[in-house]
PDB file of N, CA and C in Angstrom:
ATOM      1  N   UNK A   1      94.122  11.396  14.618  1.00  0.00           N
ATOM      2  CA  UNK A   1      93.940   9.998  14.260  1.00  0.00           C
ATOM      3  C   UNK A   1      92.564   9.547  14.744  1.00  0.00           C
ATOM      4  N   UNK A   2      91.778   8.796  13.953  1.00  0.00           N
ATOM      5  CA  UNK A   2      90.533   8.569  14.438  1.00  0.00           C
ATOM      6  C   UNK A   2      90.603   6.855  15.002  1.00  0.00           C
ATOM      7  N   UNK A   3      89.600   7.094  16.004  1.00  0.00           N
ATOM      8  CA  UNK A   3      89.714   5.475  16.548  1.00  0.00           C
ATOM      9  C   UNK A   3      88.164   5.054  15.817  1.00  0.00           C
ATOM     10  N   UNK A   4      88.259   3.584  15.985  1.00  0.00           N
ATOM     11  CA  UNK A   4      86.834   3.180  15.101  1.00  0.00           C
ATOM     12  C   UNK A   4      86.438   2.900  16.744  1.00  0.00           C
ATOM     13  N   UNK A   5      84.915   3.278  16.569  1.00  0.00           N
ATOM     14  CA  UNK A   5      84.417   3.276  17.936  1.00  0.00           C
ATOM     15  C   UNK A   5      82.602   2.366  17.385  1.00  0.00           C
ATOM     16  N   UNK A   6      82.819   1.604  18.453  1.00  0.00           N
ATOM     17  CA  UNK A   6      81.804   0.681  18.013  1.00  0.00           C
ATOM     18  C   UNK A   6      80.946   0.502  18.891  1.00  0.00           C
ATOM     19  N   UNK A   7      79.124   0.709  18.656  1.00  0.00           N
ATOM     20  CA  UNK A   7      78.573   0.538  19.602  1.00  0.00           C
ATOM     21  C   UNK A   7      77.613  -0.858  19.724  1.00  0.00           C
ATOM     22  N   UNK A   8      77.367  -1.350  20.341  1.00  0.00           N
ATOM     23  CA  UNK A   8      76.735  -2.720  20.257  1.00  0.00           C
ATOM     24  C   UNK A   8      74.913  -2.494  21.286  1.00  0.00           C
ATOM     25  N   UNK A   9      74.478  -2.646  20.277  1.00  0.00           N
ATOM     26  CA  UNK A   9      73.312  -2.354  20.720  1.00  0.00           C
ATOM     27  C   UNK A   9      72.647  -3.371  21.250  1.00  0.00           C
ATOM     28  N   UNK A  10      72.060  -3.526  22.139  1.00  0.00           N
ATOM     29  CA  UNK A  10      70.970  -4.498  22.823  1.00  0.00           C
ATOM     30  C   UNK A  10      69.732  -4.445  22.620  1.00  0.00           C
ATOM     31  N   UNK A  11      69.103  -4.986  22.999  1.00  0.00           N
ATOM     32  CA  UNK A  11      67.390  -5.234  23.354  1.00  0.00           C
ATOM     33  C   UNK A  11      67.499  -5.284  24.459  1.00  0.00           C
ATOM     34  N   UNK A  12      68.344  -5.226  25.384  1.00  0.00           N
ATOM     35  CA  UNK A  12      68.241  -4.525  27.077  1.00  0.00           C
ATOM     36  C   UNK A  12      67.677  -3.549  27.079  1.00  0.00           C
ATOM     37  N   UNK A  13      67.429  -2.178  26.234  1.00  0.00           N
ATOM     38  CA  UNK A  13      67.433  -1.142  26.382  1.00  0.00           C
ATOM     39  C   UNK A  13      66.224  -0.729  25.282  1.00  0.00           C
ATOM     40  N   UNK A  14      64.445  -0.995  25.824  1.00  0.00           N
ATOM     41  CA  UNK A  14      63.927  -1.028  24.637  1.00  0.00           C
ATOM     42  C   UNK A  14      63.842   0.801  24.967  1.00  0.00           C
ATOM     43  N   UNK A  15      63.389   1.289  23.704  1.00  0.00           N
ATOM     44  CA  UNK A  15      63.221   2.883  23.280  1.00  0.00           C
ATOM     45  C   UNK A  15      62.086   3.780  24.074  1.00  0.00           C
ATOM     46  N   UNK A  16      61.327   2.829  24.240  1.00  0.00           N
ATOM     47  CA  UNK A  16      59.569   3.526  24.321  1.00  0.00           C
ATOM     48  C   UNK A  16      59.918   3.162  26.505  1.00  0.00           C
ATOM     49  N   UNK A  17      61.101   3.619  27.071  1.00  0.00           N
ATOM     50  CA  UNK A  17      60.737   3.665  28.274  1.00  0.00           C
ATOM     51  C   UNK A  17      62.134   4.149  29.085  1.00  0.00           C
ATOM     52  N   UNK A  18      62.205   4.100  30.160  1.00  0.00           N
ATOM     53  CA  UNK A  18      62.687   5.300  31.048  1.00  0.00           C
ATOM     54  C   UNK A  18      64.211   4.446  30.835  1.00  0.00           C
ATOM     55  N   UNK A  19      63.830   3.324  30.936  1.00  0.00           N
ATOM     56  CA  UNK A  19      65.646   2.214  31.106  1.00  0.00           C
ATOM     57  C   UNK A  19      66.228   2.523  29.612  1.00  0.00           C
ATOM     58  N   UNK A  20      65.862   3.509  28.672  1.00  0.00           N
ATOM     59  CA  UNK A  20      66.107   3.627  27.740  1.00  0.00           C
ATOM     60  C   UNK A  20      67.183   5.216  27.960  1.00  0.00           C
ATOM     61  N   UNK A  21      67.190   5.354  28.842  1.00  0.00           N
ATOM     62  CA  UNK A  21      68.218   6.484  29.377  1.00  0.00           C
ATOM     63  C   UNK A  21      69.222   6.187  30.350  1.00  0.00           C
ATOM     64  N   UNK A  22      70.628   5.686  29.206  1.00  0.00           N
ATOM     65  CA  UNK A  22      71.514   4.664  29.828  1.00  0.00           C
ATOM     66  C   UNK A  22      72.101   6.059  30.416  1.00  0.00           C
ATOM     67  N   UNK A  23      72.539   6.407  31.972  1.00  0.00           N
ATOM     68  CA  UNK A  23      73.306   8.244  31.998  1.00  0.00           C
ATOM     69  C   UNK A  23      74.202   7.993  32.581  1.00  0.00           C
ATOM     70  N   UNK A  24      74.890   6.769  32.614  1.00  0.00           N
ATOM     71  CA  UNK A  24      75.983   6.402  33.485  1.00  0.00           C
ATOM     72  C   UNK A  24      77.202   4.933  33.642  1.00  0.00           C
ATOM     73  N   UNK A  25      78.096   4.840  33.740  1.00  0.00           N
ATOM     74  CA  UNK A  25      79.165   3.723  32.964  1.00  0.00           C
ATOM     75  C   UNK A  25      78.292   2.521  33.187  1.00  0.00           C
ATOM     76  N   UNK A  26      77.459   2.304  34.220  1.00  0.00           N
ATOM     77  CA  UNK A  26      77.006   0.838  34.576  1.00  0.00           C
ATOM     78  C   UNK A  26      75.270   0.398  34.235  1.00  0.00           C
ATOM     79  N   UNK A  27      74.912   1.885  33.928  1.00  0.00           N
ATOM     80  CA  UNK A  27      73.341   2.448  33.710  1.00  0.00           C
ATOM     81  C   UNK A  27      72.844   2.864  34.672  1.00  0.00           C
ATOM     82  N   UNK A  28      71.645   3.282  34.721  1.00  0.00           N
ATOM     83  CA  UNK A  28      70.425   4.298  35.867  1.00  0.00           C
ATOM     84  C   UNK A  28      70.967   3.343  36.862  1.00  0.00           C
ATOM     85  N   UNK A  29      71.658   4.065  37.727  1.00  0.00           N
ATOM     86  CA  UNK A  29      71.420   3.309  38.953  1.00  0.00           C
ATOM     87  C   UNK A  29      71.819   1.994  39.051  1.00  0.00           C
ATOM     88  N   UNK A  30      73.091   1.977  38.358  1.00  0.00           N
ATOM     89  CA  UNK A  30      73.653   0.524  38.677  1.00  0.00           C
ATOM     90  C   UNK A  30      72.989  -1.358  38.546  1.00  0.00           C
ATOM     91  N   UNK A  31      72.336  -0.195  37.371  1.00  0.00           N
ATOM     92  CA  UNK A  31      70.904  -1.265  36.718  1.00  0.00           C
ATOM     93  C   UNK A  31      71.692  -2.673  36.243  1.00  0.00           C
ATOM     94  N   UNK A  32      70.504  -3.283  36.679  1.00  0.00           N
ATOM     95  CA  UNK A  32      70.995  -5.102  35.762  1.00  0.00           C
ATOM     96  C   UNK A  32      69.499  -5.490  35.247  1.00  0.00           C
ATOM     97  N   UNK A  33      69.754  -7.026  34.611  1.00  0.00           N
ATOM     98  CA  UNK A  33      68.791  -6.616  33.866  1.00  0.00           C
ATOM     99  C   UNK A  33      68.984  -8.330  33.876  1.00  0.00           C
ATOM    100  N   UNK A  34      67.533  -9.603  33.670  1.00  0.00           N
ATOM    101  CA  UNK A  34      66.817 -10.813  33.235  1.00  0.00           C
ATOM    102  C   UNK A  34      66.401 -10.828  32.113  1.00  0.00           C
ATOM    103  N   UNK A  35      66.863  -9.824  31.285  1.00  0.00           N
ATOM    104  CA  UNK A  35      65.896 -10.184  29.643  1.00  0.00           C
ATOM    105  C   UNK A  35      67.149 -11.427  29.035  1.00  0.00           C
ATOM    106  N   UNK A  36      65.847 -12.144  28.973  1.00  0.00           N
ATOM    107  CA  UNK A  36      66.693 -13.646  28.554  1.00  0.00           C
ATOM    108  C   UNK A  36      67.401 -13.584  26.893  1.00  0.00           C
ATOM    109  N   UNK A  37      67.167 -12.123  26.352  1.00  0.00           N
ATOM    110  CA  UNK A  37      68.162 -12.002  24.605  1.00  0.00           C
ATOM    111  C   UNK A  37      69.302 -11.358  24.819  1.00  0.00           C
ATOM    112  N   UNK A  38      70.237 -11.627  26.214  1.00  0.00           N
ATOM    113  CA  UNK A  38      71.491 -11.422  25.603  1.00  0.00           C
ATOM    114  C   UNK A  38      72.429 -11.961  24.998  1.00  0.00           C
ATOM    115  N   UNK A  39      73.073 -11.263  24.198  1.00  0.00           N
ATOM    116  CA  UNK A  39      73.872 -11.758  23.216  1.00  0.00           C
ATOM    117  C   UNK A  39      75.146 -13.097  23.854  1.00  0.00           C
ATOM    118  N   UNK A  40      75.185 -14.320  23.295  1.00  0.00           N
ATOM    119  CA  UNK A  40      75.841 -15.186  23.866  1.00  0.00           C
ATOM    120  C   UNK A  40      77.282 -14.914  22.839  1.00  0.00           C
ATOM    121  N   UNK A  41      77.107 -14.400  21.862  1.00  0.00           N
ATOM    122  CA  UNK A  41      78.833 -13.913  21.188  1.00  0.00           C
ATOM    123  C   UNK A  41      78.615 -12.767  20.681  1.00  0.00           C
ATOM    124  N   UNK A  42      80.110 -11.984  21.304  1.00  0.00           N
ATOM    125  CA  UNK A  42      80.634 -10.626  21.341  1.00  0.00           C
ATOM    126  C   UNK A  42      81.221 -10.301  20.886  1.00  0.00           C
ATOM    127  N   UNK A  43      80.983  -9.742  19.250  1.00  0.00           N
ATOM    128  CA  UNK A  43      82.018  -9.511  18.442  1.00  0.00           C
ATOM    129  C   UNK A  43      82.229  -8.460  17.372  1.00  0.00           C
ATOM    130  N   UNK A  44      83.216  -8.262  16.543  1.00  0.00           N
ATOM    131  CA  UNK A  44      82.708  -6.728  15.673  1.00  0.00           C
ATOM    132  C   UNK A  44      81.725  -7.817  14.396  1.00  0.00           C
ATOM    133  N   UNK A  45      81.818  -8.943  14.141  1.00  0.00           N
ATOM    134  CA  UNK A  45      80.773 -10.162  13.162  1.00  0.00           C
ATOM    135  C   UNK A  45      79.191 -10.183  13.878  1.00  0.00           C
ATOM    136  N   UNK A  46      79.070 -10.296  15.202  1.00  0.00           N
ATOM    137  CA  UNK A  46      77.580 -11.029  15.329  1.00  0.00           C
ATOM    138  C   UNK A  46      77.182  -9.604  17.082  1.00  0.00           C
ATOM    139  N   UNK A  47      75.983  -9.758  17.099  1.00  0.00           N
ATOM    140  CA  UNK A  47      75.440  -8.934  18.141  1.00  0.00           C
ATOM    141  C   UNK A  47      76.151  -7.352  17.457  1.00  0.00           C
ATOM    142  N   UNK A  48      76.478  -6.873  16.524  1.00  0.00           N
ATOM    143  CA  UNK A  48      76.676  -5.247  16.572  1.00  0.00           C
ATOM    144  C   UNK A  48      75.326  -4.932  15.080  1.00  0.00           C
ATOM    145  N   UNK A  49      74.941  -3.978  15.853  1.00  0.00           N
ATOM    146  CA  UNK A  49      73.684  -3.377  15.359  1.00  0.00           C
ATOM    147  C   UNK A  49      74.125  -2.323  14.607  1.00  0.00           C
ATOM    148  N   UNK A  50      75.185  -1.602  15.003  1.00  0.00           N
ATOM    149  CA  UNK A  50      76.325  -0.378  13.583  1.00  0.00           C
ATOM    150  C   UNK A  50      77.277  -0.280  14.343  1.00  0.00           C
ATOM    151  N   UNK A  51      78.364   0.475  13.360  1.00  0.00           N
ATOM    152  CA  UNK A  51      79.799   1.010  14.313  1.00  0.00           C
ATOM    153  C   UNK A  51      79.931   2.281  12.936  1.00  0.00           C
ATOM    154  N   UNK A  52      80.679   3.246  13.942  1.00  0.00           N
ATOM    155  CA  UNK A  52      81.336   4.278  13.270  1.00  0.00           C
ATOM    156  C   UNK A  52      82.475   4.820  13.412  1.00  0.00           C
ATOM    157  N   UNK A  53      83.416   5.497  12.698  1.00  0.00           N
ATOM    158  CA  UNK A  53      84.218   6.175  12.807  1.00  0.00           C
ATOM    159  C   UNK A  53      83.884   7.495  13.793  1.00  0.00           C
ATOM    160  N   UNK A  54      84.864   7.854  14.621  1.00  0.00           N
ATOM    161  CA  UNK A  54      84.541   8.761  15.479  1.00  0.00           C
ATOM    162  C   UNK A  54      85.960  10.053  14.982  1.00  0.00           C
ATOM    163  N   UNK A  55      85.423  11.364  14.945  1.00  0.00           N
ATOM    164  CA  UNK A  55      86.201  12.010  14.958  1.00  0.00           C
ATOM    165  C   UNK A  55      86.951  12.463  15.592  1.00  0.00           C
ATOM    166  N   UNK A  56      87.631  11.707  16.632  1.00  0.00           N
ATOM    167  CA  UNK A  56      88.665  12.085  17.645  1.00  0.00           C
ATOM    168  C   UNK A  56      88.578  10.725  18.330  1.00  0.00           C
ATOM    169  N   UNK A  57      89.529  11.158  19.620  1.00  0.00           N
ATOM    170  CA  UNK A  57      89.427   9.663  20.674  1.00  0.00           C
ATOM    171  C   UNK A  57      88.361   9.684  22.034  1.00  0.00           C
ATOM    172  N   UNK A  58      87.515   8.651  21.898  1.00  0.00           N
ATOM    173  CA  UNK A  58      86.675   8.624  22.728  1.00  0.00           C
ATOM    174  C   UNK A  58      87.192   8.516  23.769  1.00  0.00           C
ATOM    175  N   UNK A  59      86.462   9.274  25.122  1.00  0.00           N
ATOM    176  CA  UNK A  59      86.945   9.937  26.608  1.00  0.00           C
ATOM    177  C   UNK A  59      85.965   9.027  27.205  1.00  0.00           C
ATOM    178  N   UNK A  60      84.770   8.349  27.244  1.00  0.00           N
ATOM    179  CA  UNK A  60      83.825   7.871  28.226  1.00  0.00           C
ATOM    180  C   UNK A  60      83.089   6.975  27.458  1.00  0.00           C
ATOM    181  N   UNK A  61      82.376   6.206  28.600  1.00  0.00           N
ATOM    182  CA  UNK A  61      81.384   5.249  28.381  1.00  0.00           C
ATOM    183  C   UNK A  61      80.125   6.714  27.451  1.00  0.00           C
ATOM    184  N   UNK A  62      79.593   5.951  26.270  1.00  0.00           N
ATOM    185  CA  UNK A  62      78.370   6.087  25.226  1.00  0.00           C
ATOM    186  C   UNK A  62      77.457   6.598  26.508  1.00  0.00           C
ATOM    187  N   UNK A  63      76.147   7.379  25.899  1.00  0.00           N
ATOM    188  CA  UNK A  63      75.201   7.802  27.199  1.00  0.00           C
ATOM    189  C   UNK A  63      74.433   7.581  26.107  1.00  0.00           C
ATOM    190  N   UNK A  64      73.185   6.861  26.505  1.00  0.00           N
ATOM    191  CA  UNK A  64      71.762   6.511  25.646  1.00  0.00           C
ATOM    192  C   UNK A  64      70.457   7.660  26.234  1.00  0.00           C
ATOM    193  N   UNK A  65      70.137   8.111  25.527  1.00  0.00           N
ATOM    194  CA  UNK A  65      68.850   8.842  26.045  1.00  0.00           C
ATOM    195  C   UNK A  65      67.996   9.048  24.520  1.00  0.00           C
ATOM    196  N   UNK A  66      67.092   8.101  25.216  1.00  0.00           N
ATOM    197  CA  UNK A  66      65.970   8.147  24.417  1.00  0.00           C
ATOM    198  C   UNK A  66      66.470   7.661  23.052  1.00  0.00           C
ATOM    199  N   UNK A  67      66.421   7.968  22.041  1.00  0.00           N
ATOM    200  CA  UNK A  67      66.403   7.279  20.600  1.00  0.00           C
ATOM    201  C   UNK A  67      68.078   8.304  19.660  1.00  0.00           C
ATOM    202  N   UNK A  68      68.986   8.436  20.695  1.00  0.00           N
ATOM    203  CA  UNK A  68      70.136   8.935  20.733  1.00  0.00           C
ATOM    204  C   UNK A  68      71.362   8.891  21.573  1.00  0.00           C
ATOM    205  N   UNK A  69      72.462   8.628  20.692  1.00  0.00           N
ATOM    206  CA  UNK A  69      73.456   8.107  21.785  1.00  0.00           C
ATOM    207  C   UNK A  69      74.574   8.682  21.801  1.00  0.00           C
ATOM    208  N   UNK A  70      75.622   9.428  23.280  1.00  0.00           N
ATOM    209  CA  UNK A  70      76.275  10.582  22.801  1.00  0.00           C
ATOM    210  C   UNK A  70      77.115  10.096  23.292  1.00  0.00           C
ATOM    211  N   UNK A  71      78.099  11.032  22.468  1.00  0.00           N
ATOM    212  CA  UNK A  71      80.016  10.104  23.085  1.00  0.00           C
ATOM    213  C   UNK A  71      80.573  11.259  22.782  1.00  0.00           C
ATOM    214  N   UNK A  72      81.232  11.509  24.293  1.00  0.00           N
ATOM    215  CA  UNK A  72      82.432  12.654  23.716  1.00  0.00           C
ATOM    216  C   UNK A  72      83.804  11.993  23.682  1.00  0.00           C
ATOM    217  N   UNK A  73      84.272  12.980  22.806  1.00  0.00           N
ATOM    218  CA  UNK A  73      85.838  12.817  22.551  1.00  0.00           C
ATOM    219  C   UNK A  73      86.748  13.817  22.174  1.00  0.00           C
ATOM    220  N   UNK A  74      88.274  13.694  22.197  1.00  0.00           N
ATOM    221  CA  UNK A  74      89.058  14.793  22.164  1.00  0.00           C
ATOM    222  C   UNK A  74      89.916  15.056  20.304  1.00  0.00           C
ATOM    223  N   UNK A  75      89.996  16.199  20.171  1.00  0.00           N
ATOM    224  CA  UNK A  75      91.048  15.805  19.027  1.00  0.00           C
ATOM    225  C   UNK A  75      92.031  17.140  19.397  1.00  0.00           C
ATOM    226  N   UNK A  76      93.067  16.708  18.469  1.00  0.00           N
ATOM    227  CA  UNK A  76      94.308  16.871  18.817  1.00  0.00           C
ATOM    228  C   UNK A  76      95.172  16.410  19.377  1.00  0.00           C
ATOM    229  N   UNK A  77      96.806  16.842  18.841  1.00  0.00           N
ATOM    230  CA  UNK A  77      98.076  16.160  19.522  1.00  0.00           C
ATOM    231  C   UNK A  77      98.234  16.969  21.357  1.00  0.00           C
ATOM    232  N   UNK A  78      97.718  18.034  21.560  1.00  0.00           N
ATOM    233  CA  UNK A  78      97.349  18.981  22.602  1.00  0.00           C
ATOM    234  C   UNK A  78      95.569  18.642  23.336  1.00  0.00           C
ATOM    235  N   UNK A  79      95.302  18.119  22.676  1.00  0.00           N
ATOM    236  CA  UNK A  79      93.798  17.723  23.250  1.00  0.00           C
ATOM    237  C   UNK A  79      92.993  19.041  22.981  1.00  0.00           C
ATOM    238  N   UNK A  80      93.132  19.630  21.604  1.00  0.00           N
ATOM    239  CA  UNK A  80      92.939  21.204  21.282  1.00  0.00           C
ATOM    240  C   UNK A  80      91.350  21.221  21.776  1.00  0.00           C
ATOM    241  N   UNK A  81      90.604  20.348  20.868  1.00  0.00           N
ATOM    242  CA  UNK A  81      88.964  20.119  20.957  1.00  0.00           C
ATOM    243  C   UNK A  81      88.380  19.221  21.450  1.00  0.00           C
ATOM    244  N   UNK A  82      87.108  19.432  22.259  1.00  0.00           N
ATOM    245  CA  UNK A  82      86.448  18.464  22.940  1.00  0.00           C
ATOM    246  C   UNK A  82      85.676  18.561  21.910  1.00  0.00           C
ATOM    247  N   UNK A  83      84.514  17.553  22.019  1.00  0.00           N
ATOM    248  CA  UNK A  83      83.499  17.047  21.140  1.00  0.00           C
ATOM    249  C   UNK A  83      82.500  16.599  21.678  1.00  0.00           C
ATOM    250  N   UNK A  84      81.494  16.636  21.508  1.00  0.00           N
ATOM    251  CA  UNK A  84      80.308  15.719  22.162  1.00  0.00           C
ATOM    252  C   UNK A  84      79.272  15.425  20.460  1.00  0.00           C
ATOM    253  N   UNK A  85      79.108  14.084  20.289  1.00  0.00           N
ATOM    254  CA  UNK A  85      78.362  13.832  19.107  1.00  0.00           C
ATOM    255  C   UNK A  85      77.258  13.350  19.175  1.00  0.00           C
ATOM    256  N   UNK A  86      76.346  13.392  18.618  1.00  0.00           N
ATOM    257  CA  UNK A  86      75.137  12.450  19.124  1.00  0.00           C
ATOM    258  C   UNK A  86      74.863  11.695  17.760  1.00  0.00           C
ATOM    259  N   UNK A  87      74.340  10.237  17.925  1.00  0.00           N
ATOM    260  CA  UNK A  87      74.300   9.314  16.823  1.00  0.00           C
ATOM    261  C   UNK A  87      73.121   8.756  17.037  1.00  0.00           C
ATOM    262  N   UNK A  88      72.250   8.363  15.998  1.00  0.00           N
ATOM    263  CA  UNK A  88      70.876   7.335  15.488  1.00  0.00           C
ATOM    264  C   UNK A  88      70.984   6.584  16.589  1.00  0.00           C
ATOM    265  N   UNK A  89      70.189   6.310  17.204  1.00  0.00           N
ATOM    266  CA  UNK A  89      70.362   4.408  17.786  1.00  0.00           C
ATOM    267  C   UNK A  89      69.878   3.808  17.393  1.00  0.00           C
ATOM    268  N   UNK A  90      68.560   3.567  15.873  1.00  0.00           N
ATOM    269  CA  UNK A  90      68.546   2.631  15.225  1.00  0.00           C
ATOM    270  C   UNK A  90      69.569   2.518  14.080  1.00  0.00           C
ATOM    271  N   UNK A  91      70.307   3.872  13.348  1.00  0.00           N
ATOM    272  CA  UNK A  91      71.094   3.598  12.664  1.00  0.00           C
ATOM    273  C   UNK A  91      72.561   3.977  12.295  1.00  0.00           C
ATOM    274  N   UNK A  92      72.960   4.616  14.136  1.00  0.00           N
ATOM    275  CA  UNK A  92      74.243   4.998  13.875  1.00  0.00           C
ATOM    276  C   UNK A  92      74.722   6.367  13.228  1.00  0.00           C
ATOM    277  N   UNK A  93      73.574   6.521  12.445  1.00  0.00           N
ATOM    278  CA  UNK A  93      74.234   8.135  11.690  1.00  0.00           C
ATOM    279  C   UNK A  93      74.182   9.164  13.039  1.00  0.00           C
ATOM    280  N   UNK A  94      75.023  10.223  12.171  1.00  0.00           N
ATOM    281  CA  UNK A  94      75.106  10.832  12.679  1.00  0.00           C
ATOM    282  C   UNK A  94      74.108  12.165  12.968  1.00  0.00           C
ATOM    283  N   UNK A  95      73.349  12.727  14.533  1.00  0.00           N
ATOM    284  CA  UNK A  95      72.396  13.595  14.607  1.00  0.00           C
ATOM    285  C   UNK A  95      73.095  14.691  14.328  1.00  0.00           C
ATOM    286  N   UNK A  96      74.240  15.121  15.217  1.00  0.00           N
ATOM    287  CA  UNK A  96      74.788  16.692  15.521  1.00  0.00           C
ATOM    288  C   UNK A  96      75.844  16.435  16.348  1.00  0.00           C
ATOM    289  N   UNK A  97      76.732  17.297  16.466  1.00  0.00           N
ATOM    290  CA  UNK A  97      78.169  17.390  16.558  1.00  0.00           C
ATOM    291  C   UNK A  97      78.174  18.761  17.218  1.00  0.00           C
ATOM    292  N   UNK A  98      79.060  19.244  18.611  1.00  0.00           N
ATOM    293  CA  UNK A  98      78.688  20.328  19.248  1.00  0.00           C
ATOM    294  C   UNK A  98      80.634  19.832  19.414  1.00  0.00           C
ATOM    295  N   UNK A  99      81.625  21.401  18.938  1.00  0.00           N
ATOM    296  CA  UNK A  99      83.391  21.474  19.455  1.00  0.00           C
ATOM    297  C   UNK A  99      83.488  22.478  19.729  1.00  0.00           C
ATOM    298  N   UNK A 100      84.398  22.032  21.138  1.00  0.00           N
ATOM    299  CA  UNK A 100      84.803  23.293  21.992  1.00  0.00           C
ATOM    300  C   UNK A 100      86.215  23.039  22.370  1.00  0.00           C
ATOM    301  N   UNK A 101      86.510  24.172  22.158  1.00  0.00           N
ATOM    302  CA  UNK A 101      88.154  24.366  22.437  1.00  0.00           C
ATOM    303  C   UNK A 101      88.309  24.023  24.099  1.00  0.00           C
ATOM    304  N   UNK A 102      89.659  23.773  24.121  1.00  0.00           N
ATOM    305  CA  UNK A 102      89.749  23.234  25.409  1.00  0.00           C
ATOM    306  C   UNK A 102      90.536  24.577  26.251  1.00  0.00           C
TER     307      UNK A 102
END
């Protein structure tokens, strides 16, 4: 069963620099952030930049590095395959897809 997995992109996180390598649930180092464009409504209508279908169920917080964003997830009723995918971060498609049996 696929879950719709949606990523919401910011302007927290410009491309061309190091804070652009989100590697952890809270970011680098438990990063926060004063950029005065965050989104004041949170919704699948306003602030989402794409969403996709994911081929299995997502296991973790999205990891941003650099101009790509990776999410693993499991499929199967046994949790047969892991997955790790990597997607556009300006447009969501999909880069490459790496499954391994569990």
């Amino acid at each position: 069963m696929n879950w719709l997995f949606t990523v919401l992109l910011l302007s927290v996180l410009p491309v061309d620099t190091t804070e652009s390598r989100w590697t952890s649930f809270l970011g680098p180092m438990n990063h926060s952030t004063t950029t005065a464009k965050l989104p004041l409504i949170w919704n699948d209508k306003e602030s989402l930049a794409w969403q996709t279908q994911l081929a299995g169920y997502g296991q973790s917080s999205p990891v941003v590095w650099g101009d790509q964003v990776y999410v693993t997830m499991i499929q199967g009723k046994q949790k047969e395959k892991q997955l790790v995918t990597a997607f556009s971060w300006e447009k969501g498609t999909q880069v490459w897809s790496h499954e391994q049996p569990t």
